[in-house]
PDB file of N, CA and C in Angstrom:
ATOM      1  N   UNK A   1      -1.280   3.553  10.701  1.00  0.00           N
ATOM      2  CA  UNK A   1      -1.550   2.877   9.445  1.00  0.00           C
ATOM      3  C   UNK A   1      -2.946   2.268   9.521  1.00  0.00           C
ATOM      4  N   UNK A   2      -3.917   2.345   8.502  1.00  0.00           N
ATOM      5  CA  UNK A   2      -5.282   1.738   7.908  1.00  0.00           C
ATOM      6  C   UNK A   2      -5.447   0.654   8.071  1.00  0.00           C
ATOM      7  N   UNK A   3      -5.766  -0.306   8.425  1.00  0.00           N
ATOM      8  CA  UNK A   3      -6.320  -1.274   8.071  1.00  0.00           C
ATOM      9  C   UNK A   3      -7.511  -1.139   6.889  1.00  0.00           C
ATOM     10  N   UNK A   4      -7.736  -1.449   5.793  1.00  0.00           N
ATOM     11  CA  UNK A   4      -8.910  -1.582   4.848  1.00  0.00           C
ATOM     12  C   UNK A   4      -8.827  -2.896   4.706  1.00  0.00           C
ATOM     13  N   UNK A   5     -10.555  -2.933   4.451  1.00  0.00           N
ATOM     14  CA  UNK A   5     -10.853  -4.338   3.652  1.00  0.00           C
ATOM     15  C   UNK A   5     -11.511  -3.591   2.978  1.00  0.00           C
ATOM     16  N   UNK A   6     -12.722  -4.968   2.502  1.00  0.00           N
ATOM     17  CA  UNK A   6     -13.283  -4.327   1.188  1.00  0.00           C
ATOM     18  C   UNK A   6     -14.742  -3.653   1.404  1.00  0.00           C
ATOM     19  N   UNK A   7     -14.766  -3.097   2.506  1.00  0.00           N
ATOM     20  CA  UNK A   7     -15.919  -2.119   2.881  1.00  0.00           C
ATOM     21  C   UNK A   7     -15.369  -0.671   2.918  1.00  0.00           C
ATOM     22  N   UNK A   8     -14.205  -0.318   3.195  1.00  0.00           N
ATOM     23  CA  UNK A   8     -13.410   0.397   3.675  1.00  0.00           C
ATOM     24  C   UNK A   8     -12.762   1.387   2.885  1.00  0.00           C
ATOM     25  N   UNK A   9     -12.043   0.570   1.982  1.00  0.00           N
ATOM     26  CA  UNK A   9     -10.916   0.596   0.718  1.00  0.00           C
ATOM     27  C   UNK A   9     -11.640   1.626   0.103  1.00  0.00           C
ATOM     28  N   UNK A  10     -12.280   1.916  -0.501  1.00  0.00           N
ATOM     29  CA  UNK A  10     -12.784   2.752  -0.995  1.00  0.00           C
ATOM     30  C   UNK A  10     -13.218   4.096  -0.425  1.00  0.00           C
ATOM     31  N   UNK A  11     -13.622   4.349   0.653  1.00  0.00           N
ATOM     32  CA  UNK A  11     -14.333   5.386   1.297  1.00  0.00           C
ATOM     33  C   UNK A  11     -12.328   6.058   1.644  1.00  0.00           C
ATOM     34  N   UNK A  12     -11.107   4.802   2.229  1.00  0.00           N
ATOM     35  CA  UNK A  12      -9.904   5.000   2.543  1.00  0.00           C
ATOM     36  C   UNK A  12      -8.825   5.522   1.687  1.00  0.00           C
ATOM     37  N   UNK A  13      -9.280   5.480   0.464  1.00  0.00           N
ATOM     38  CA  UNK A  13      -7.973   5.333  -0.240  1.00  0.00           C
ATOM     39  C   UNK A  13      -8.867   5.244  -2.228  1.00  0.00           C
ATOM     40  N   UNK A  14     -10.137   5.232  -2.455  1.00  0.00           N
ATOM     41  CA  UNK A  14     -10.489   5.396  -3.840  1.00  0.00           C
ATOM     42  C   UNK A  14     -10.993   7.023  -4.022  1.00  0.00           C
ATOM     43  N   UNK A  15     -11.709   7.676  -2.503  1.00  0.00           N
ATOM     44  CA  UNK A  15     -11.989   8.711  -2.764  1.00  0.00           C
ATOM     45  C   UNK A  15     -11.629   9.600  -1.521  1.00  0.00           C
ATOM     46  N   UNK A  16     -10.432   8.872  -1.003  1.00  0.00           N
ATOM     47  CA  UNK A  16      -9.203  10.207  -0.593  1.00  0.00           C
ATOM     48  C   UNK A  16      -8.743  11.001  -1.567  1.00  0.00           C
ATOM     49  N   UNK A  17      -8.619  12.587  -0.976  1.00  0.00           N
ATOM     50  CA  UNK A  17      -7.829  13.427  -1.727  1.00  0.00           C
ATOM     51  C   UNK A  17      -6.618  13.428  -1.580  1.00  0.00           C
ATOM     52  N   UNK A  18      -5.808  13.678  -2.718  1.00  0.00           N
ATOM     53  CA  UNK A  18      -4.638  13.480  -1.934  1.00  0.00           C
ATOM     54  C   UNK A  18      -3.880  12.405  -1.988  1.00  0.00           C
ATOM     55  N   UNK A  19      -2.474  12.137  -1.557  1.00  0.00           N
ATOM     56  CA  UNK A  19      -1.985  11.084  -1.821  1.00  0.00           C
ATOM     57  C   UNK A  19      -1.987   9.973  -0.576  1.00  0.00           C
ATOM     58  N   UNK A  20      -1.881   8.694  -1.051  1.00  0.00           N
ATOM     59  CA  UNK A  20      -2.365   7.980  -0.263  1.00  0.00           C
ATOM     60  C   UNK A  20      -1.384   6.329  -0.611  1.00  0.00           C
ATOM     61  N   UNK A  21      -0.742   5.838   0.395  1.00  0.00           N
ATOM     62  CA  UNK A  21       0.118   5.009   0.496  1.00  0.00           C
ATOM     63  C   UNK A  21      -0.595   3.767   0.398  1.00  0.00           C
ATOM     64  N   UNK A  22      -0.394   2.478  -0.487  1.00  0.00           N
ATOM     65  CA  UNK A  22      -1.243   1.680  -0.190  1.00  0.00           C
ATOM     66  C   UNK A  22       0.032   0.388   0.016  1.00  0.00           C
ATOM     67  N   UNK A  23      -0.027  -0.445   1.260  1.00  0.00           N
ATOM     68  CA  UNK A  23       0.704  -1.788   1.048  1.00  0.00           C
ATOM     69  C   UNK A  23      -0.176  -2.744   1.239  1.00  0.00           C
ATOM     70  N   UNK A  24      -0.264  -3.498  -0.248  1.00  0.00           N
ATOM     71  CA  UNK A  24      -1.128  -4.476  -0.392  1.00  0.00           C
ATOM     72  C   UNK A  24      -0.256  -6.171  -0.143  1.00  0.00           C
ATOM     73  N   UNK A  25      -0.820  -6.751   1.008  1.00  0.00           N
ATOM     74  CA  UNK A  25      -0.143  -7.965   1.392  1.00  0.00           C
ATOM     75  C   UNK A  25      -1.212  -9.389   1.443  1.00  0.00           C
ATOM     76  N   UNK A  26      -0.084 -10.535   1.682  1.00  0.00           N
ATOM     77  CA  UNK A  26      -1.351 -11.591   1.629  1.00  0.00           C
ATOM     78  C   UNK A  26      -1.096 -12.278   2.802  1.00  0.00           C
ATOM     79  N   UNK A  27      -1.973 -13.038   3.408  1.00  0.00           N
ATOM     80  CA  UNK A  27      -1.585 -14.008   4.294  1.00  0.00           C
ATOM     81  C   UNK A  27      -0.022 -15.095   3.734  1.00  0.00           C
ATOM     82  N   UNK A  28       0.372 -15.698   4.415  1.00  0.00           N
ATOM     83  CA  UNK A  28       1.286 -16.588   4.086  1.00  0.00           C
ATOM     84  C   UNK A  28       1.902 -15.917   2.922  1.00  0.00           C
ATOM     85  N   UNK A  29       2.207 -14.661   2.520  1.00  0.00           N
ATOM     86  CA  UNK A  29       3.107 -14.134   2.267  1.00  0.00           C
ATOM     87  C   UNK A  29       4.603 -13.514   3.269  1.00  0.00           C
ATOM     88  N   UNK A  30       5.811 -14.387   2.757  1.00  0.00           N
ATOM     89  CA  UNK A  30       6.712 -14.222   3.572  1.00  0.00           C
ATOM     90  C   UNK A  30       7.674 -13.015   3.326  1.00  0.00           C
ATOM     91  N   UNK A  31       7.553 -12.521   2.022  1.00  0.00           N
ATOM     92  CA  UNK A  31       8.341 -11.358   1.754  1.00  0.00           C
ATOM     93  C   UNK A  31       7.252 -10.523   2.225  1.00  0.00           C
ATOM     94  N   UNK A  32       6.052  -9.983   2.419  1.00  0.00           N
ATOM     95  CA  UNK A  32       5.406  -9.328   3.026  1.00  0.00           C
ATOM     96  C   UNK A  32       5.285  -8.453   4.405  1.00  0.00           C
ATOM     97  N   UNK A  33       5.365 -10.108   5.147  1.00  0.00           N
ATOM     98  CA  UNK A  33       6.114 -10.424   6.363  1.00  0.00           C
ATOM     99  C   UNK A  33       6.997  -9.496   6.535  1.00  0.00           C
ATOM    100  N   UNK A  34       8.168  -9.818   5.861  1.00  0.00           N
ATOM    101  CA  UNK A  34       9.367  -9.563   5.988  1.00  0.00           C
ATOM    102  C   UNK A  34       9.167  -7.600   5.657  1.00  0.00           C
ATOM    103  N   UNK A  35       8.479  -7.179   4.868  1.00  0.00           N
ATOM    104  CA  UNK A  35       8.667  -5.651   4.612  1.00  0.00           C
ATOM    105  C   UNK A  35       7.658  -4.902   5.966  1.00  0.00           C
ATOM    106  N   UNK A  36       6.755  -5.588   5.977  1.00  0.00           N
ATOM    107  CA  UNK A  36       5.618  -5.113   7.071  1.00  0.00           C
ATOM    108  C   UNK A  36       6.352  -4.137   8.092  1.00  0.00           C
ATOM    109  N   UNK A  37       7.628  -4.388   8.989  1.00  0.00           N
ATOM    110  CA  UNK A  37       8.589  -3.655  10.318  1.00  0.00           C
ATOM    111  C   UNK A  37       8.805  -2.330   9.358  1.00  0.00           C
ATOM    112  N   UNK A  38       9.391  -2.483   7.733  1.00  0.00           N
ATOM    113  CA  UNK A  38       9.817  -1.442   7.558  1.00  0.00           C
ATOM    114  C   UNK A  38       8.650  -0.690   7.062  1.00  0.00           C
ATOM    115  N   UNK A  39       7.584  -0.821   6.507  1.00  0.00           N
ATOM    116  CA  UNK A  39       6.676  -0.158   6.271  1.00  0.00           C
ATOM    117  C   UNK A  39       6.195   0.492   7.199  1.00  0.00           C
ATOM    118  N   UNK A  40       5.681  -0.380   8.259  1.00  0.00           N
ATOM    119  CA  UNK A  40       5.093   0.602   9.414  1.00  0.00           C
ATOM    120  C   UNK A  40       6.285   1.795  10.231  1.00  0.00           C
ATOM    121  N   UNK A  41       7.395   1.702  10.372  1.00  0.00           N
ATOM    122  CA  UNK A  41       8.244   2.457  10.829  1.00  0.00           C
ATOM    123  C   UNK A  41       8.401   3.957   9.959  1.00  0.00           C
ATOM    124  N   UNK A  42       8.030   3.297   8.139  1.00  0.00           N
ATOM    125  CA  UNK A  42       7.825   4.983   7.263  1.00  0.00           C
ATOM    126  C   UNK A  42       6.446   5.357   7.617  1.00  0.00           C
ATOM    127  N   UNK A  43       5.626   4.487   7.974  1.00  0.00           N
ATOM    128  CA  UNK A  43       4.258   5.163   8.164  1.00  0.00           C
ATOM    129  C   UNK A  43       4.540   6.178   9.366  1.00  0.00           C
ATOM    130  N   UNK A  44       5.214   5.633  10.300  1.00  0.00           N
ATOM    131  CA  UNK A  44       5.225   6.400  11.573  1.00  0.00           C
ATOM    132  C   UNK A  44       6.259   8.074  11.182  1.00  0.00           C
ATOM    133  N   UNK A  45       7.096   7.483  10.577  1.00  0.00           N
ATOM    134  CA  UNK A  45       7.996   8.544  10.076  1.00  0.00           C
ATOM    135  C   UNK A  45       6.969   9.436   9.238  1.00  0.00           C
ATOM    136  N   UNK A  46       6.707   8.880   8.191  1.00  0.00           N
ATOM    137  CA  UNK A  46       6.026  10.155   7.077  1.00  0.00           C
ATOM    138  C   UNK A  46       4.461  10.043   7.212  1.00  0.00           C
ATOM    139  N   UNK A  47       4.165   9.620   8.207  1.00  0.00           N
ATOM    140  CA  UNK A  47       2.426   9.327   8.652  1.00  0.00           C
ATOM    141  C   UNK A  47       1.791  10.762   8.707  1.00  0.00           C
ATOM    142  N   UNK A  48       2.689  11.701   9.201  1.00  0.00           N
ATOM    143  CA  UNK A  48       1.626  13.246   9.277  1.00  0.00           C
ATOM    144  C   UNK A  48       1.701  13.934   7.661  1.00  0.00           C
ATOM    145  N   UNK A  49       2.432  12.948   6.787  1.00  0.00           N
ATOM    146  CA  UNK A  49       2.622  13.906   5.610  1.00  0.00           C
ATOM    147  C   UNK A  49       1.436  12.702   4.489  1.00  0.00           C
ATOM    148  N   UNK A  50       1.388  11.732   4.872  1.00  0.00           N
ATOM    149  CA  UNK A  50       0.792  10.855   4.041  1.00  0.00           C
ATOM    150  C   UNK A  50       0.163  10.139   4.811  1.00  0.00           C
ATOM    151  N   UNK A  51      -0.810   9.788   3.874  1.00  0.00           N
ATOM    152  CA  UNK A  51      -1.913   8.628   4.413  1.00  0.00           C
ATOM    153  C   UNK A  51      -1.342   7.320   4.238  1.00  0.00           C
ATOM    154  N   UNK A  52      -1.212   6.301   4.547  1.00  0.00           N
ATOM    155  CA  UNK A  52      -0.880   4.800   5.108  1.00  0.00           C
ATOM    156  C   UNK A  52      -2.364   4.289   5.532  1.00  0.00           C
ATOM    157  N   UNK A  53      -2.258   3.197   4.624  1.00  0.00           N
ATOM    158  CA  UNK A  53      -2.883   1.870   4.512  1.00  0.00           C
ATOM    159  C   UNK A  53      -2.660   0.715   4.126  1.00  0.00           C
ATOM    160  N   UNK A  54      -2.995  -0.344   4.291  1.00  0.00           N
ATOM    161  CA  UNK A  54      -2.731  -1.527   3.474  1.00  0.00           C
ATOM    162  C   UNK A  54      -4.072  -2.692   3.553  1.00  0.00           C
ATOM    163  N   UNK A  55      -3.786  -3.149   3.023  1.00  0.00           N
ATOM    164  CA  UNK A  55      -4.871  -4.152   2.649  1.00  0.00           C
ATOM    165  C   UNK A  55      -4.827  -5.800   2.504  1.00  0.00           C
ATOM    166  N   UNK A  56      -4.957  -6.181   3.058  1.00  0.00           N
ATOM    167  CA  UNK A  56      -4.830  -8.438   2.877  1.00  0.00           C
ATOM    168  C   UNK A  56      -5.610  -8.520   2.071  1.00  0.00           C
ATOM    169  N   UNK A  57      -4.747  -8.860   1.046  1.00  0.00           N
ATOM    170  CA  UNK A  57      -5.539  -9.302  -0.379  1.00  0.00           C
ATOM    171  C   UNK A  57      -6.460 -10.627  -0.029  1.00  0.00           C
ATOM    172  N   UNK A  58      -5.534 -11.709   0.928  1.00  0.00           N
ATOM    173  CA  UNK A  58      -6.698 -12.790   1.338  1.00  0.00           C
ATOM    174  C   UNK A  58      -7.621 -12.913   1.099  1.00  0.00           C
ATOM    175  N   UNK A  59      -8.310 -11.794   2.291  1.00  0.00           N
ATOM    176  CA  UNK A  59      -9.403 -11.288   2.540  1.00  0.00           C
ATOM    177  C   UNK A  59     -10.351 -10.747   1.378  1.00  0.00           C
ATOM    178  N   UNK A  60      -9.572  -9.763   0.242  1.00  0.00           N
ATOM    179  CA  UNK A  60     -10.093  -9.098  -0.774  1.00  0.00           C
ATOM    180  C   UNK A  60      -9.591  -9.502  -1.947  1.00  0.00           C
ATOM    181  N   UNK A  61     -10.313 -10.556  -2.208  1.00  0.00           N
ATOM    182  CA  UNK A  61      -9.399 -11.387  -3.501  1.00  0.00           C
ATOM    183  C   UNK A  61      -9.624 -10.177  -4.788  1.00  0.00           C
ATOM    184  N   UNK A  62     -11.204  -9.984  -4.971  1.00  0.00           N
ATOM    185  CA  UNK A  62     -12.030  -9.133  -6.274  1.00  0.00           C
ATOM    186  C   UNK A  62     -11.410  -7.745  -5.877  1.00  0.00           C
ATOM    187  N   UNK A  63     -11.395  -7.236  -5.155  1.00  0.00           N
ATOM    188  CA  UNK A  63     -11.040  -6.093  -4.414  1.00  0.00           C
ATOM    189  C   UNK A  63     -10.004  -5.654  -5.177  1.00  0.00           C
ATOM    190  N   UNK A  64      -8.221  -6.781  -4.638  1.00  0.00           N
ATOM    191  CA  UNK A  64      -7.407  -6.855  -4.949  1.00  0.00           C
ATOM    192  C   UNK A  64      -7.046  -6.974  -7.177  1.00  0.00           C
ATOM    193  N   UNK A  65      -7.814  -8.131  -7.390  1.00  0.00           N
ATOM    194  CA  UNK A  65      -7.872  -8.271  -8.907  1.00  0.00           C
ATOM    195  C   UNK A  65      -8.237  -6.778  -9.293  1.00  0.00           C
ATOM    196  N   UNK A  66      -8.934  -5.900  -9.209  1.00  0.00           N
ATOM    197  CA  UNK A  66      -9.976  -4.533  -9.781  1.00  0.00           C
ATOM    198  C   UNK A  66      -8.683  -3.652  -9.312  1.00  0.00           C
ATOM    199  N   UNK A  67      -7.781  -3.823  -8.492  1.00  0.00           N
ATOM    200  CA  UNK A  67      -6.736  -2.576  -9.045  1.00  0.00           C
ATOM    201  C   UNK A  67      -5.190  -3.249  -9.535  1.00  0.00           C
ATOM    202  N   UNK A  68      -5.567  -4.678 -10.602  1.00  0.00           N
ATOM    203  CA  UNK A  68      -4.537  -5.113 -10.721  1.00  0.00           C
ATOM    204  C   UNK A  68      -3.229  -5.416  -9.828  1.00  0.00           C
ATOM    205  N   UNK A  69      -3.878  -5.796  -8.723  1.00  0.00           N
ATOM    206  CA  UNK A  69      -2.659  -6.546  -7.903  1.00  0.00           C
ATOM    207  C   UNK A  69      -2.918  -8.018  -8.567  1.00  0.00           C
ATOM    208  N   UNK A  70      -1.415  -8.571  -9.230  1.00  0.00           N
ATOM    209  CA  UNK A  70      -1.854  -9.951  -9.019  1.00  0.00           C
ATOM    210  C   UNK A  70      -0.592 -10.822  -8.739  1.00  0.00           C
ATOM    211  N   UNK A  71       0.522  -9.917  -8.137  1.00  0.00           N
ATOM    212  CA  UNK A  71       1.528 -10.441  -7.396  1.00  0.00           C
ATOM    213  C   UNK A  71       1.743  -9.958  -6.261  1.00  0.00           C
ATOM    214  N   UNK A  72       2.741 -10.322  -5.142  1.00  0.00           N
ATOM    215  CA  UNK A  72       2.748  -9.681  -3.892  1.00  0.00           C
ATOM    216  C   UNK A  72       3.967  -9.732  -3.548  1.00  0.00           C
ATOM    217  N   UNK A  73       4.670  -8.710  -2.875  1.00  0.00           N
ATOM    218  CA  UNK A  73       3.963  -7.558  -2.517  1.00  0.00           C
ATOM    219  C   UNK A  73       3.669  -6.251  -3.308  1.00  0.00           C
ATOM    220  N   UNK A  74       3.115  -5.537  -2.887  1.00  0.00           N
ATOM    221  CA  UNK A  74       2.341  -4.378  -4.171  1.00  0.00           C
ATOM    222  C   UNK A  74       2.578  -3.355  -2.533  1.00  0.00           C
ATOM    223  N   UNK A  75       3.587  -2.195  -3.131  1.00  0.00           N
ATOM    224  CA  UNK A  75       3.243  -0.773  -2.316  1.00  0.00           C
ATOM    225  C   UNK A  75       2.991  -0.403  -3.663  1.00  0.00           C
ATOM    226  N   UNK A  76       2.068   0.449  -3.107  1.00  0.00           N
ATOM    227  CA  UNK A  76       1.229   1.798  -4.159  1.00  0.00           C
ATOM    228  C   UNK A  76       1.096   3.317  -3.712  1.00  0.00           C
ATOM    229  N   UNK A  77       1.080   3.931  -5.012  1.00  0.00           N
ATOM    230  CA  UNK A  77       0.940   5.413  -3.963  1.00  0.00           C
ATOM    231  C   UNK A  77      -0.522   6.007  -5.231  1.00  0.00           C
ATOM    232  N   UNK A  78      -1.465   6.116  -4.373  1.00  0.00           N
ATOM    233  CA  UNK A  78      -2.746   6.977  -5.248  1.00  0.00           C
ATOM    234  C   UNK A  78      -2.830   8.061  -4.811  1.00  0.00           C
ATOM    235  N   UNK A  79      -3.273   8.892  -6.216  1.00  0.00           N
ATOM    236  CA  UNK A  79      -3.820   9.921  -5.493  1.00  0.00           C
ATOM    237  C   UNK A  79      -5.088  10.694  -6.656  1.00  0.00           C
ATOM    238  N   UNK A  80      -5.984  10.978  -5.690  1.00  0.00           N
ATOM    239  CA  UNK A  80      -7.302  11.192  -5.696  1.00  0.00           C
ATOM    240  C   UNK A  80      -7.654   9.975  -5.906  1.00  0.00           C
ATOM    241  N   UNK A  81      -7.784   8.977  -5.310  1.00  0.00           N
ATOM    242  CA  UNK A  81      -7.826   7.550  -5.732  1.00  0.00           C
ATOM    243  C   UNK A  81      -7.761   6.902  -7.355  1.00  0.00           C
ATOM    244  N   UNK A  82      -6.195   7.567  -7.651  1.00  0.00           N
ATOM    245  CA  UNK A  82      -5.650   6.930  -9.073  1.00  0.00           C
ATOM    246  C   UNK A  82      -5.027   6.373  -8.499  1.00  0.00           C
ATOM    247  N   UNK A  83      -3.880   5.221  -9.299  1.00  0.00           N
ATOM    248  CA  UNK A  83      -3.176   4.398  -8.587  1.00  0.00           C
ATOM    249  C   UNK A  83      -1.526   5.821  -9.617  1.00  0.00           C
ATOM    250  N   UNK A  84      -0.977   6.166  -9.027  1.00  0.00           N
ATOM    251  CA  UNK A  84       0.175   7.063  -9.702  1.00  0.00           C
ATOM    252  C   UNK A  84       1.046   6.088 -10.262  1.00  0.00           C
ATOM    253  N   UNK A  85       1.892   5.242  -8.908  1.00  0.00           N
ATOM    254  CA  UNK A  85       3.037   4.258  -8.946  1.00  0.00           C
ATOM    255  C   UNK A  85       2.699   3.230  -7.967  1.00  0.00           C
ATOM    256  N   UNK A  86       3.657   2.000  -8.197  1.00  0.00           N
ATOM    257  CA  UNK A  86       3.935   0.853  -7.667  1.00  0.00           C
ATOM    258  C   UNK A  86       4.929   0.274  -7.458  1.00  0.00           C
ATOM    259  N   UNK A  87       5.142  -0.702  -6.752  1.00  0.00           N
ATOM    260  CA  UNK A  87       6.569  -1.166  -6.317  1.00  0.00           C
ATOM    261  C   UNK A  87       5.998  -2.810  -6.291  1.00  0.00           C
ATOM    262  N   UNK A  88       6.408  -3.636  -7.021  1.00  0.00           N
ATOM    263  CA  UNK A  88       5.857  -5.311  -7.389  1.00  0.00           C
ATOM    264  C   UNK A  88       6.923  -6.113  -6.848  1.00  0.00           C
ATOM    265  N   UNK A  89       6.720  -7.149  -6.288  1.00  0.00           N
ATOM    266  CA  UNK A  89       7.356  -8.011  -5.856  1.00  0.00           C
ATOM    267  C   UNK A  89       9.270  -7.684  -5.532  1.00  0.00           C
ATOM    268  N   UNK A  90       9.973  -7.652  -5.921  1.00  0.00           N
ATOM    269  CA  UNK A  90      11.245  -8.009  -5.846  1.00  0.00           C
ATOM    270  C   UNK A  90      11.434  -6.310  -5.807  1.00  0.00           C
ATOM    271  N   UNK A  91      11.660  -5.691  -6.721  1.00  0.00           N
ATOM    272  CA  UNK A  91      11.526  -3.938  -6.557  1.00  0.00           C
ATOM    273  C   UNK A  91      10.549  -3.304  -5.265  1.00  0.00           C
ATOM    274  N   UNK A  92      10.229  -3.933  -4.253  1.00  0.00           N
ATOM    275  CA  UNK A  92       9.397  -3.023  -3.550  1.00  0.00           C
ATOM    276  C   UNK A  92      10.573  -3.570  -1.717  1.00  0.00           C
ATOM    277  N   UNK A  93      11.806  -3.050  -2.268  1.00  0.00           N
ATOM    278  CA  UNK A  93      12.822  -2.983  -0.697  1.00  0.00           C
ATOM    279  C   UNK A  93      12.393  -1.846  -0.179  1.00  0.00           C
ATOM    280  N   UNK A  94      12.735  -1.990   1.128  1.00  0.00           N
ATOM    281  CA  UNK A  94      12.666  -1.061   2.139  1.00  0.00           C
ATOM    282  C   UNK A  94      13.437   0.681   1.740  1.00  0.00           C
ATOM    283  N   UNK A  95      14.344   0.486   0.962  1.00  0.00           N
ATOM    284  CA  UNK A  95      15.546   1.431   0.375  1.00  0.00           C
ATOM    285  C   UNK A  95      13.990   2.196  -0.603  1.00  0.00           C
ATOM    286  N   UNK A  96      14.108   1.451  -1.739  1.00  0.00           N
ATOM    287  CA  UNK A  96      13.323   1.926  -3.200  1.00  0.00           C
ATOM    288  C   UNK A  96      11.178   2.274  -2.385  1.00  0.00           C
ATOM    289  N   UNK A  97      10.749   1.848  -1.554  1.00  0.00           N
ATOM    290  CA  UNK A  97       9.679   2.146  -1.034  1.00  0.00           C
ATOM    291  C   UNK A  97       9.728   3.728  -0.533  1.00  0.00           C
ATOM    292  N   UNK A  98      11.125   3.718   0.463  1.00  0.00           N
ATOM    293  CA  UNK A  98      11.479   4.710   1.215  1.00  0.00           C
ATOM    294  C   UNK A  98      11.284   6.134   0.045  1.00  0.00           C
ATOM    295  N   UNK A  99      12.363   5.895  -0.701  1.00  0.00           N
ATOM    296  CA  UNK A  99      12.352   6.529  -2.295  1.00  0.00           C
ATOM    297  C   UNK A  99      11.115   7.258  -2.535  1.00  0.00           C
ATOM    298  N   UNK A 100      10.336   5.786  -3.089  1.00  0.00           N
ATOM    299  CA  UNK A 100       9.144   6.088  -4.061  1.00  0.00           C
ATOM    300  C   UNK A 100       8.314   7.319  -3.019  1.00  0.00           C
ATOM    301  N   UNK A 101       8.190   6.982  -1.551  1.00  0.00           N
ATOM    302  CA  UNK A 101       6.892   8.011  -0.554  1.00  0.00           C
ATOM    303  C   UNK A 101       7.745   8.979  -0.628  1.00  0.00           C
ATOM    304  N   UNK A 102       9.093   9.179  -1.004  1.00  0.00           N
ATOM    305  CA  UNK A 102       9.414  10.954  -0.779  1.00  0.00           C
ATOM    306  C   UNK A 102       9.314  11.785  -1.803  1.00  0.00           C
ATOM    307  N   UNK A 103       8.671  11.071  -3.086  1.00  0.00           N
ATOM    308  CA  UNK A 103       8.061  11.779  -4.370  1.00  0.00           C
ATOM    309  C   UNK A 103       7.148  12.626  -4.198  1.00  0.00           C
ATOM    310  N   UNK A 104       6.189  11.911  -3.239  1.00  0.00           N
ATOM    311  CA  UNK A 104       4.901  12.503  -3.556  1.00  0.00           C
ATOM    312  C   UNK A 104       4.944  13.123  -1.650  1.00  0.00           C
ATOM    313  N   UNK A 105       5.851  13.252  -0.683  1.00  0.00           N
ATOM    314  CA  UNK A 105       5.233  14.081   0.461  1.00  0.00           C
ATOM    315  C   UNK A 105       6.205  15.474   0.322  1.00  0.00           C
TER     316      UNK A 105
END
Protein backbone atom coordinates (compact mmCIF):
# COMPACT_ATOMS: atom_id res chain seq x y z
CA UNK A 1 0.00 0.00 0.00
CA UNK A 2 1.06 3.92 -1.06
CA UNK A 3 1.66 6.15 1.14
CA UNK A 4 0.74 9.70 -0.80
CA UNK A 5 0.86 13.09 0.33
CA UNK A 6 0.45 15.98 -1.53
CA UNK A 7 3.54 15.74 -3.79
CA UNK A 8 2.74 12.29 -4.65
CA UNK A 9 -1.11 11.98 -4.95
CA UNK A 10 -1.16 12.96 -8.12
CA UNK A 11 1.74 11.45 -10.10
CA UNK A 12 -0.07 8.02 -7.59
CA UNK A 13 -3.42 7.93 -8.16
CA UNK A 14 -4.66 11.42 -10.52
CA UNK A 15 -2.70 10.13 -13.50
CA UNK A 16 -2.65 6.34 -12.88
CA UNK A 17 -4.21 4.26 -15.48
CA UNK A 18 -6.36 2.17 -14.37
CA UNK A 19 -8.06 1.59 -11.27
CA UNK A 20 -6.78 2.72 -8.22
CA UNK A 21 -7.90 2.23 -4.47
CA UNK A 22 -7.78 5.28 -2.44
CA UNK A 23 -8.22 5.18 1.70
CA UNK A 24 -8.36 8.59 2.72
CA UNK A 25 -7.78 8.88 6.71
CA UNK A 26 -7.05 11.52 9.39
CA UNK A 27 -4.96 11.63 12.32
CA UNK A 28 -7.06 11.16 15.54
CA UNK A 29 -9.47 9.52 13.50
CA UNK A 30 -10.70 6.46 15.45
CA UNK A 31 -12.97 4.74 12.99
CA UNK A 32 -10.03 5.02 10.62
CA UNK A 33 -7.93 3.44 13.05
CA UNK A 34 -10.20 0.96 13.45
CA UNK A 35 -10.62 0.04 9.37
CA UNK A 36 -6.77 0.59 8.64
CA UNK A 37 -6.00 -3.84 9.77
CA UNK A 38 -8.79 -4.47 7.35
CA UNK A 39 -7.77 -2.37 4.57
CA UNK A 40 -4.29 -3.29 4.48
CA UNK A 41 -5.04 -7.13 4.67
CA UNK A 42 -7.42 -6.40 1.05
CA UNK A 43 -4.49 -4.52 -0.15
CA UNK A 44 -2.36 -7.56 0.44
CA UNK A 45 -5.13 -9.83 -0.85
CA UNK A 46 -6.15 -7.84 -4.08
CA UNK A 47 -2.73 -5.75 -4.19
CA UNK A 48 -1.52 -7.61 -7.58
CA UNK A 49 -4.96 -6.79 -9.11
CA UNK A 50 -5.22 -3.13 -7.83
CA UNK A 51 -3.37 -0.29 -6.86
CA UNK A 52 -3.69 0.70 -2.97
CA UNK A 53 -3.08 3.93 -1.50
CA UNK A 54 -4.18 6.16 1.04
CA UNK A 55 -3.64 9.43 2.12
CA UNK A 56 -3.73 11.57 5.84
CA UNK A 57 -5.88 14.15 5.09
CA UNK A 58 -4.01 15.94 8.22
CA UNK A 59 -1.31 16.37 6.35
CA UNK A 60 -3.34 17.34 3.00
CA UNK A 61 -6.03 19.46 4.19
CA UNK A 62 -6.43 21.44 0.24
CA UNK A 63 -5.42 18.21 -1.25
CA UNK A 64 -8.14 16.42 0.60
CA UNK A 65 -11.02 19.48 0.15
CA UNK A 66 -10.18 19.36 -4.15
CA UNK A 67 -11.51 15.74 -4.27
CA UNK A 68 -14.33 16.44 -1.90
CA UNK A 69 -13.39 14.51 1.09
CA UNK A 70 -14.95 16.34 3.86
CA UNK A 71 -15.82 13.49 6.19
CA UNK A 72 -13.80 10.49 7.32
CA UNK A 73 -13.36 7.84 6.51
CA UNK A 74 -13.46 8.08 2.58
CA UNK A 75 -12.37 4.61 0.58
CA UNK A 76 -12.41 5.53 -3.06
CA UNK A 77 -11.87 3.70 -6.15
CA UNK A 78 -10.49 6.02 -9.37
CA UNK A 79 -9.85 5.30 -12.37
CA UNK A 80 -7.76 7.09 -14.86
CA UNK A 81 -7.67 9.41 -12.01
CA UNK A 82 -11.67 9.94 -11.88
CA UNK A 83 -12.98 9.37 -8.60
CA UNK A 84 -15.78 6.23 -9.97
CA UNK A 85 -17.13 5.40 -6.21
CA UNK A 86 -16.89 5.96 -2.51
CA UNK A 87 -17.59 4.57 0.71
CA UNK A 88 -18.22 7.81 3.54
CA UNK A 89 -18.11 7.46 6.97
CA UNK A 90 -20.52 4.81 8.48
CA UNK A 91 -21.02 2.80 4.89
CA UNK A 92 -17.29 2.25 4.40
CA UNK A 93 -17.20 -1.54 6.76
CA UNK A 94 -14.78 -3.88 6.13
CA UNK A 95 -17.80 -6.28 4.49
CA UNK A 96 -19.18 -3.24 1.88
CA UNK A 97 -15.21 -1.97 1.09
CA UNK A 98 -14.43 -5.69 0.45
CA UNK A 99 -17.61 -5.49 -2.04
CA UNK A 100 -17.02 -2.19 -3.57
CA UNK A 101 -12.77 -3.45 -4.77
CA UNK A 102 -14.35 -6.62 -6.35
CA UNK A 103 -16.26 -4.33 -8.91
CA UNK A 104 -13.62 -2.98 -10.44
CA UNK A 105 -10.60 -6.07 -10.16
Amino acid sequence: MILCDKNTFEAEVLKAEGYVFVDYFGDGCVPCEALMPHVEALAEKYGDKLKFCKLNTTQARRLAISQRILGLPVMAIYKDGQKVEELVKDDATPEAIEEMIKKYI
